[in-house]
N, C-alpha and C. Protein backbone atom coordinates (compact mmCIF):
# COMPACT_ATOMS: atom_id res chain seq x y z
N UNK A 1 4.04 -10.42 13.39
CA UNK A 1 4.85 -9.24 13.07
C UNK A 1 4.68 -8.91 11.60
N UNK A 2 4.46 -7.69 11.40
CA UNK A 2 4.09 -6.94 9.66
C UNK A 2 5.49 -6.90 9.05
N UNK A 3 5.70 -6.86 8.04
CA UNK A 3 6.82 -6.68 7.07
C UNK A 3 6.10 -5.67 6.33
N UNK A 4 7.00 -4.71 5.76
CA UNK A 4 6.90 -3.63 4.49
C UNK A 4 7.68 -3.69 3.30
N UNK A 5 7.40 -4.38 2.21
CA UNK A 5 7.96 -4.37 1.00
C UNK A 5 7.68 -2.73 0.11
N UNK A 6 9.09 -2.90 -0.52
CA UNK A 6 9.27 -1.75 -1.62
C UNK A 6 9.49 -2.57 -2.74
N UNK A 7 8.11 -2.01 -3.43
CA UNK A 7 8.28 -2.66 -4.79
C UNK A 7 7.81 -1.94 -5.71
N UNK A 8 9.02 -2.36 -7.02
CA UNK A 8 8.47 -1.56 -8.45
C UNK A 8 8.54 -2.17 -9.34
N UNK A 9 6.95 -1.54 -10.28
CA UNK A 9 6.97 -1.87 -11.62
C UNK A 9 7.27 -1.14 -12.41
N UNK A 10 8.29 -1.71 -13.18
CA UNK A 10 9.47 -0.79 -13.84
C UNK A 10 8.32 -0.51 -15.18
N UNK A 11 7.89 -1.43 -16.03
CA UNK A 11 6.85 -1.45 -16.88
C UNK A 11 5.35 -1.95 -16.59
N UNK A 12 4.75 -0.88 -15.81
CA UNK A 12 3.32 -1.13 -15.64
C UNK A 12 2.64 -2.01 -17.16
N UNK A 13 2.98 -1.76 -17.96
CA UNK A 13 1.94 -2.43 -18.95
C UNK A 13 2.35 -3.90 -19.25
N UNK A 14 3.54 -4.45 -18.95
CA UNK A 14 4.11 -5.69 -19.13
C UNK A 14 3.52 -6.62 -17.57
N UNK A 15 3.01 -5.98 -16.64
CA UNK A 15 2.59 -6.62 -15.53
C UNK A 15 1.20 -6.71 -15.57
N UNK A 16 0.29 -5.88 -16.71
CA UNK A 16 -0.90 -6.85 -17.15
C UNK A 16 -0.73 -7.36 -17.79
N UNK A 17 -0.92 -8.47 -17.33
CA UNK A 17 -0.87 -9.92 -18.32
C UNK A 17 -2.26 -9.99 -18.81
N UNK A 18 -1.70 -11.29 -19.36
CA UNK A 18 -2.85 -12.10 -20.30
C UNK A 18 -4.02 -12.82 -19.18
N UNK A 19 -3.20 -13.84 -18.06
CA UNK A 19 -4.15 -15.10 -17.16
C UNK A 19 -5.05 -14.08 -16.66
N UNK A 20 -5.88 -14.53 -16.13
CA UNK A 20 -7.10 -13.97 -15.41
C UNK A 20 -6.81 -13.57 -14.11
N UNK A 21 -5.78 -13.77 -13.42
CA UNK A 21 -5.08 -13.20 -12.41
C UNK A 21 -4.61 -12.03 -12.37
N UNK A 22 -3.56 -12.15 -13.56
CA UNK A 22 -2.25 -10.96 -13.50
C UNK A 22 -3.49 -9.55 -13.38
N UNK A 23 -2.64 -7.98 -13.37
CA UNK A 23 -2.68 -7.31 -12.75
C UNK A 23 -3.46 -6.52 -13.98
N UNK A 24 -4.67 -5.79 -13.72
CA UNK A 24 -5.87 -5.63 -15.32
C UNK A 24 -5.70 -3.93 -14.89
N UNK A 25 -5.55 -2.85 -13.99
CA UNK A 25 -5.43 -1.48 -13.52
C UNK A 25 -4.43 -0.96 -14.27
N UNK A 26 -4.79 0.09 -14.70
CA UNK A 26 -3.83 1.21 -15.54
C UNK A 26 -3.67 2.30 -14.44
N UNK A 27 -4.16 2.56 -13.05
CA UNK A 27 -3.37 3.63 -12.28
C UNK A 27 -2.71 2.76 -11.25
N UNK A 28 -1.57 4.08 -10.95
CA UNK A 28 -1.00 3.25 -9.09
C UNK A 28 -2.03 2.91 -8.06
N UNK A 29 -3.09 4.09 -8.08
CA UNK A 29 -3.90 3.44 -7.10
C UNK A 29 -5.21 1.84 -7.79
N UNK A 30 -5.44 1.81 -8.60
CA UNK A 30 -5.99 0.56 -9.64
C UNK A 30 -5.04 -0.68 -8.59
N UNK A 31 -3.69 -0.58 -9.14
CA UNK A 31 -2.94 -1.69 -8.77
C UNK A 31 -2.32 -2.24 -7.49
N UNK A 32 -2.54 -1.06 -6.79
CA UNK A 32 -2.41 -0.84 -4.89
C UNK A 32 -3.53 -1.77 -4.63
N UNK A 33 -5.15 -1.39 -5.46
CA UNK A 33 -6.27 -1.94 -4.76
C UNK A 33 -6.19 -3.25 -5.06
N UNK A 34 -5.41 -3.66 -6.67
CA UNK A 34 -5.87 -4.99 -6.80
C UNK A 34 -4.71 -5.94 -5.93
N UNK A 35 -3.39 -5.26 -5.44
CA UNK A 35 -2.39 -6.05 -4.64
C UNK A 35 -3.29 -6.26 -2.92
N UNK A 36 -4.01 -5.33 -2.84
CA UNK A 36 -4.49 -5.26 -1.29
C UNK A 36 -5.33 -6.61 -1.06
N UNK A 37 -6.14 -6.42 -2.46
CA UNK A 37 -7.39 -7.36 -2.25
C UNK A 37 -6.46 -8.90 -2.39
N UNK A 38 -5.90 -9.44 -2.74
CA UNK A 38 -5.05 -10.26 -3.31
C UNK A 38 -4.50 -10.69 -2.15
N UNK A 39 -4.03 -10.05 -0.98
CA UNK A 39 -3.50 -10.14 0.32
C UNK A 39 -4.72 -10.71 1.30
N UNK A 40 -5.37 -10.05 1.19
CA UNK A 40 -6.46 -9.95 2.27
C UNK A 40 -7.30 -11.29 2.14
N UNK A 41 -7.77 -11.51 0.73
CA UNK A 41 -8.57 -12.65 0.56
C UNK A 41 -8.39 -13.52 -0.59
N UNK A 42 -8.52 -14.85 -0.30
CA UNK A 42 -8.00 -15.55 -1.37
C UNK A 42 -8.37 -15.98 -2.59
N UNK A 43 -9.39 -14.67 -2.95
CA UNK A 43 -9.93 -15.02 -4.51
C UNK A 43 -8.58 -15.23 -5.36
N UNK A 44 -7.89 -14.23 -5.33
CA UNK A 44 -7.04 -14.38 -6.84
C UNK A 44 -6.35 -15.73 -6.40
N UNK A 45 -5.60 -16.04 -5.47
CA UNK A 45 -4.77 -17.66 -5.40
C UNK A 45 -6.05 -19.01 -5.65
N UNK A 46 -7.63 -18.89 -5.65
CA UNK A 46 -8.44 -19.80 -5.98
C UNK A 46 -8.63 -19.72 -7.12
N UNK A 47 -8.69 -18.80 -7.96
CA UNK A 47 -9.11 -18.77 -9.57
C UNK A 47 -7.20 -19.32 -10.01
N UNK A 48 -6.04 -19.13 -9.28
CA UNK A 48 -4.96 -19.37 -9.77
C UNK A 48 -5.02 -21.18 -10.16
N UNK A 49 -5.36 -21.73 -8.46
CA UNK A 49 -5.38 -23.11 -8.27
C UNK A 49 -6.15 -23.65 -9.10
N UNK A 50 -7.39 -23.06 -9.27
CA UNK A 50 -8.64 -23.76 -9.86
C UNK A 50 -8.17 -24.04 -11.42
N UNK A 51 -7.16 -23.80 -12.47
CA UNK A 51 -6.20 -24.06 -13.54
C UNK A 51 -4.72 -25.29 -13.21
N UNK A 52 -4.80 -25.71 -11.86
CA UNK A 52 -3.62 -26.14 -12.08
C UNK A 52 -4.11 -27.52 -12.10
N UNK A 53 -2.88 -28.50 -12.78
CA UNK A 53 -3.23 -29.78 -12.73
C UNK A 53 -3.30 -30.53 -11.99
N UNK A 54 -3.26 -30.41 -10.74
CA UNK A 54 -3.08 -31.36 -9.67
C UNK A 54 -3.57 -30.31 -8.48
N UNK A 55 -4.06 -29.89 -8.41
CA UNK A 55 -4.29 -28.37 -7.01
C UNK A 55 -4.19 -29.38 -5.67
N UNK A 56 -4.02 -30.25 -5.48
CA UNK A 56 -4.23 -31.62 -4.12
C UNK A 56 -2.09 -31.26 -3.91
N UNK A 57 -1.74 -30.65 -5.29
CA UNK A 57 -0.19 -31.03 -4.52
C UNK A 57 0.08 -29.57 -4.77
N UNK A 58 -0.79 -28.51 -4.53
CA UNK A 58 -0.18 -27.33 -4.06
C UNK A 58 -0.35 -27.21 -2.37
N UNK A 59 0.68 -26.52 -1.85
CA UNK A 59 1.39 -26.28 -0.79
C UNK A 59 -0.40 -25.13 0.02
N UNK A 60 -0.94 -25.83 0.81
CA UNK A 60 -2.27 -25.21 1.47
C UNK A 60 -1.63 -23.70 1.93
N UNK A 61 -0.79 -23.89 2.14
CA UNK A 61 0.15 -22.66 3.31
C UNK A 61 -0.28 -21.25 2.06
N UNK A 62 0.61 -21.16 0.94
CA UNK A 62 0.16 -20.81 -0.05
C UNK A 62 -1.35 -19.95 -0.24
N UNK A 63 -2.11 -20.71 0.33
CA UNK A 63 -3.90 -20.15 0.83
C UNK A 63 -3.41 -19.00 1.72
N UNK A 64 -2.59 -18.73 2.14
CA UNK A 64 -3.07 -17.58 3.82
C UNK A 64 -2.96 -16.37 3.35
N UNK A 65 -4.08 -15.63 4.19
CA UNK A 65 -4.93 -14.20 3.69
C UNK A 65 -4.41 -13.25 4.85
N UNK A 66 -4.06 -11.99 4.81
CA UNK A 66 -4.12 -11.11 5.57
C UNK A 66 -4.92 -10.01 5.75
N UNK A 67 -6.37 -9.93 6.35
CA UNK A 67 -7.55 -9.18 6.23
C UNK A 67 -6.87 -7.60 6.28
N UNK A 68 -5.65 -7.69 6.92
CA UNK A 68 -5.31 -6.17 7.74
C UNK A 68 -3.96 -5.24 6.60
N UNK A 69 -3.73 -5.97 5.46
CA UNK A 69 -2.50 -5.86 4.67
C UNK A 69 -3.29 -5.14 3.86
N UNK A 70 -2.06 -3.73 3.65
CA UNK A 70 -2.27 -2.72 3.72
C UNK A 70 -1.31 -2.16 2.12
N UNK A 71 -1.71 -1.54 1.36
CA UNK A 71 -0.97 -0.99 0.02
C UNK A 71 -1.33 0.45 -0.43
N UNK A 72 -0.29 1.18 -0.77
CA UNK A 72 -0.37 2.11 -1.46
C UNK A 72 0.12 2.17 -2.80
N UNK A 73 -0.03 3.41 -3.79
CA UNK A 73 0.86 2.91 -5.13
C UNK A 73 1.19 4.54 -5.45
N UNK A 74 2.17 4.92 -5.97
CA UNK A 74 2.34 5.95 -6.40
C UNK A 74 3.08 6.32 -8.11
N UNK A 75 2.62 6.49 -8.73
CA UNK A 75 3.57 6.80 -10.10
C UNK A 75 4.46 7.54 -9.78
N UNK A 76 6.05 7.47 -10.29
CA UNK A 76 7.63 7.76 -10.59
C UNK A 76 7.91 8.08 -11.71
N UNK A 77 7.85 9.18 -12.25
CA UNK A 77 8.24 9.06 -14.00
C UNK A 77 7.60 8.10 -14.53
N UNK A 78 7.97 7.04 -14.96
CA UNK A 78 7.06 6.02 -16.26
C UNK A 78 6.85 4.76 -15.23
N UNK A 79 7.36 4.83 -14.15
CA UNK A 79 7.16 3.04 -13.39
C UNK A 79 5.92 3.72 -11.89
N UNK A 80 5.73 2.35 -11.35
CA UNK A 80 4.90 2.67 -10.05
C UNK A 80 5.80 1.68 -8.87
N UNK A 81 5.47 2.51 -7.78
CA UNK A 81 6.20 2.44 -6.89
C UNK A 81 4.72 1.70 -5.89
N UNK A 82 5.09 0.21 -5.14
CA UNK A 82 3.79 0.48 -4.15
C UNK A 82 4.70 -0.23 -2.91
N UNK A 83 3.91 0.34 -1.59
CA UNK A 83 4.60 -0.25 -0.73
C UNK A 83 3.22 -0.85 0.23
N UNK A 84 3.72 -2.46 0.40
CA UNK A 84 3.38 -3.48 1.33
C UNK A 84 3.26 -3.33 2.82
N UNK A 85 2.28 -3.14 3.37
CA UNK A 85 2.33 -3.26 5.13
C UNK A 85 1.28 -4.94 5.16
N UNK A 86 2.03 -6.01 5.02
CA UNK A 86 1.33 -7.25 5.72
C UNK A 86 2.39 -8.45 6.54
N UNK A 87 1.24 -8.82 6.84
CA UNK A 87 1.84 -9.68 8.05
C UNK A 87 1.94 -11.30 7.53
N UNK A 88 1.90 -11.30 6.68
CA UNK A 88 2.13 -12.47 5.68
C UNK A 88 3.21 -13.56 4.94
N UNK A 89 3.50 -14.31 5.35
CA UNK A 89 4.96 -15.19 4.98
C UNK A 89 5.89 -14.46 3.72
N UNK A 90 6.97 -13.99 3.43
CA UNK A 90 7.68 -14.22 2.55
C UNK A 90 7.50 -14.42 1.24
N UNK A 91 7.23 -16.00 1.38
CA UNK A 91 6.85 -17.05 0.51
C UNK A 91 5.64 -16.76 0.01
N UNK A 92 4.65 -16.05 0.85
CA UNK A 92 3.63 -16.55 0.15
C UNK A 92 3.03 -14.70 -0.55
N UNK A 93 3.79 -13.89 0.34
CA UNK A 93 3.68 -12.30 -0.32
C UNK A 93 4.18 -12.55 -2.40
N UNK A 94 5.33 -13.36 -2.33
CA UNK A 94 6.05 -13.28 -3.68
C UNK A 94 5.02 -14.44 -4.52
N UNK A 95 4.66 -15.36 -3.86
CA UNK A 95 3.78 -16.40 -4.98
C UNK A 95 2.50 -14.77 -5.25
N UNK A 96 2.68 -14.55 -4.36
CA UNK A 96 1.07 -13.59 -5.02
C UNK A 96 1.62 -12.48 -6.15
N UNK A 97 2.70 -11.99 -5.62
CA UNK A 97 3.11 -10.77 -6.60
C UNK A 97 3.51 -11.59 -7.87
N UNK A 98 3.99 -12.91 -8.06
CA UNK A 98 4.55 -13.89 -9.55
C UNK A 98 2.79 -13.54 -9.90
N UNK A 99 1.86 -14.09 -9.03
CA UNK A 99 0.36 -14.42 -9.90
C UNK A 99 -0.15 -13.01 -10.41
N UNK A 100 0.57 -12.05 -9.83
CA UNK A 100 -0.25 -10.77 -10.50
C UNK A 100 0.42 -9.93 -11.21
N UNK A 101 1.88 -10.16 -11.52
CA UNK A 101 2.75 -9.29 -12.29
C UNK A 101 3.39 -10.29 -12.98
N UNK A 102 3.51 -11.61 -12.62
CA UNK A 102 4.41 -12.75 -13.31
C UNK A 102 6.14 -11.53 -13.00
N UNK A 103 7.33 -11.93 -13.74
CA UNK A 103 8.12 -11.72 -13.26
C UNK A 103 8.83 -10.09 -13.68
N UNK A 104 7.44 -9.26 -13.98
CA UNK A 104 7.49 -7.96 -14.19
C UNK A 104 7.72 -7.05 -13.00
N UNK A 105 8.33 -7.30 -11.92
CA UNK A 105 8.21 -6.70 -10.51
C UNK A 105 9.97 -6.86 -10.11
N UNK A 106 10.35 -5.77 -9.26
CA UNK A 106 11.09 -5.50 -8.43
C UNK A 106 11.10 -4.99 -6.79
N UNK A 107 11.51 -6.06 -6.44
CA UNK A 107 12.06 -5.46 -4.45
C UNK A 107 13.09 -5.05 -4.45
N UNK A 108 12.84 -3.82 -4.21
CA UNK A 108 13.88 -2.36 -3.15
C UNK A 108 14.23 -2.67 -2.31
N UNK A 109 13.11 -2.95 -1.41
CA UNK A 109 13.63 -3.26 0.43
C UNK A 109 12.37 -3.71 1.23
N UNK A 110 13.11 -4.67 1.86
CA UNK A 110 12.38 -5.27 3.16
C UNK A 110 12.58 -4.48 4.49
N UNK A 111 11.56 -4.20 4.76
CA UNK A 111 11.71 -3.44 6.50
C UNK A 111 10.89 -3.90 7.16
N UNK A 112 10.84 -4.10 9.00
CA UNK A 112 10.14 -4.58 9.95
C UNK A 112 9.06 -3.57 9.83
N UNK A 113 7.73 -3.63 9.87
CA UNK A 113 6.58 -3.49 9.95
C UNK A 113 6.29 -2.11 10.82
């Protein structure tokens, strides 16, 4: 079953970070593509792991990709608005949005798919 997150970045420029992860796009659609790809396949969570000190005691679950997860992004006055169509744990939608915005992000709303 898909879930649809509403989420905003209140300050697009504070959600590119510095790590080689966080989020490098200056448009809504830039940052739609780089949340899609991020879902779908697990480059960005392997370049995350491949820095940590122990990667043997991160949680494998953490790894799961949704080929079919789906993003749009739209600019709002000064923030971007994007909304989530994947079928992807909870848990593991928010470890991805911490690795690509760190804690520059807001959820609106959760809705069934």
């Amino acid at each position: 079953m898909s879930t649809r997150y509403f989420i905003t970045l209140p300050e697009p420029e504070k959600a590119r970070g510095t790590a080689p992860w966080n989020f490098q796009s200056h448009s809504p659609e830039g940052f739609a593509e780089e949340l899609q790809n991020a879902l779908r396949n697990d480059t960005l969570f392997q370049r995350w792991l491949a820095t940590q000190e122990d990667p043997d005691a991160i949680d494998p679950a953490l790894a799961a990709t949704d080929p079919s997860a789906q993003v749009s992004g739209k600019m709002d006055d000064l923030h971007i608005d994007l909304e989530v169509l994947t079928g992807l744990p909870g848990d593991v939608f928010k470890h991805r949005m911490r690795l690509l915005a760190g804690s520059q992000w807001q959820l609106h709303d959760v809705r069934a798919g």
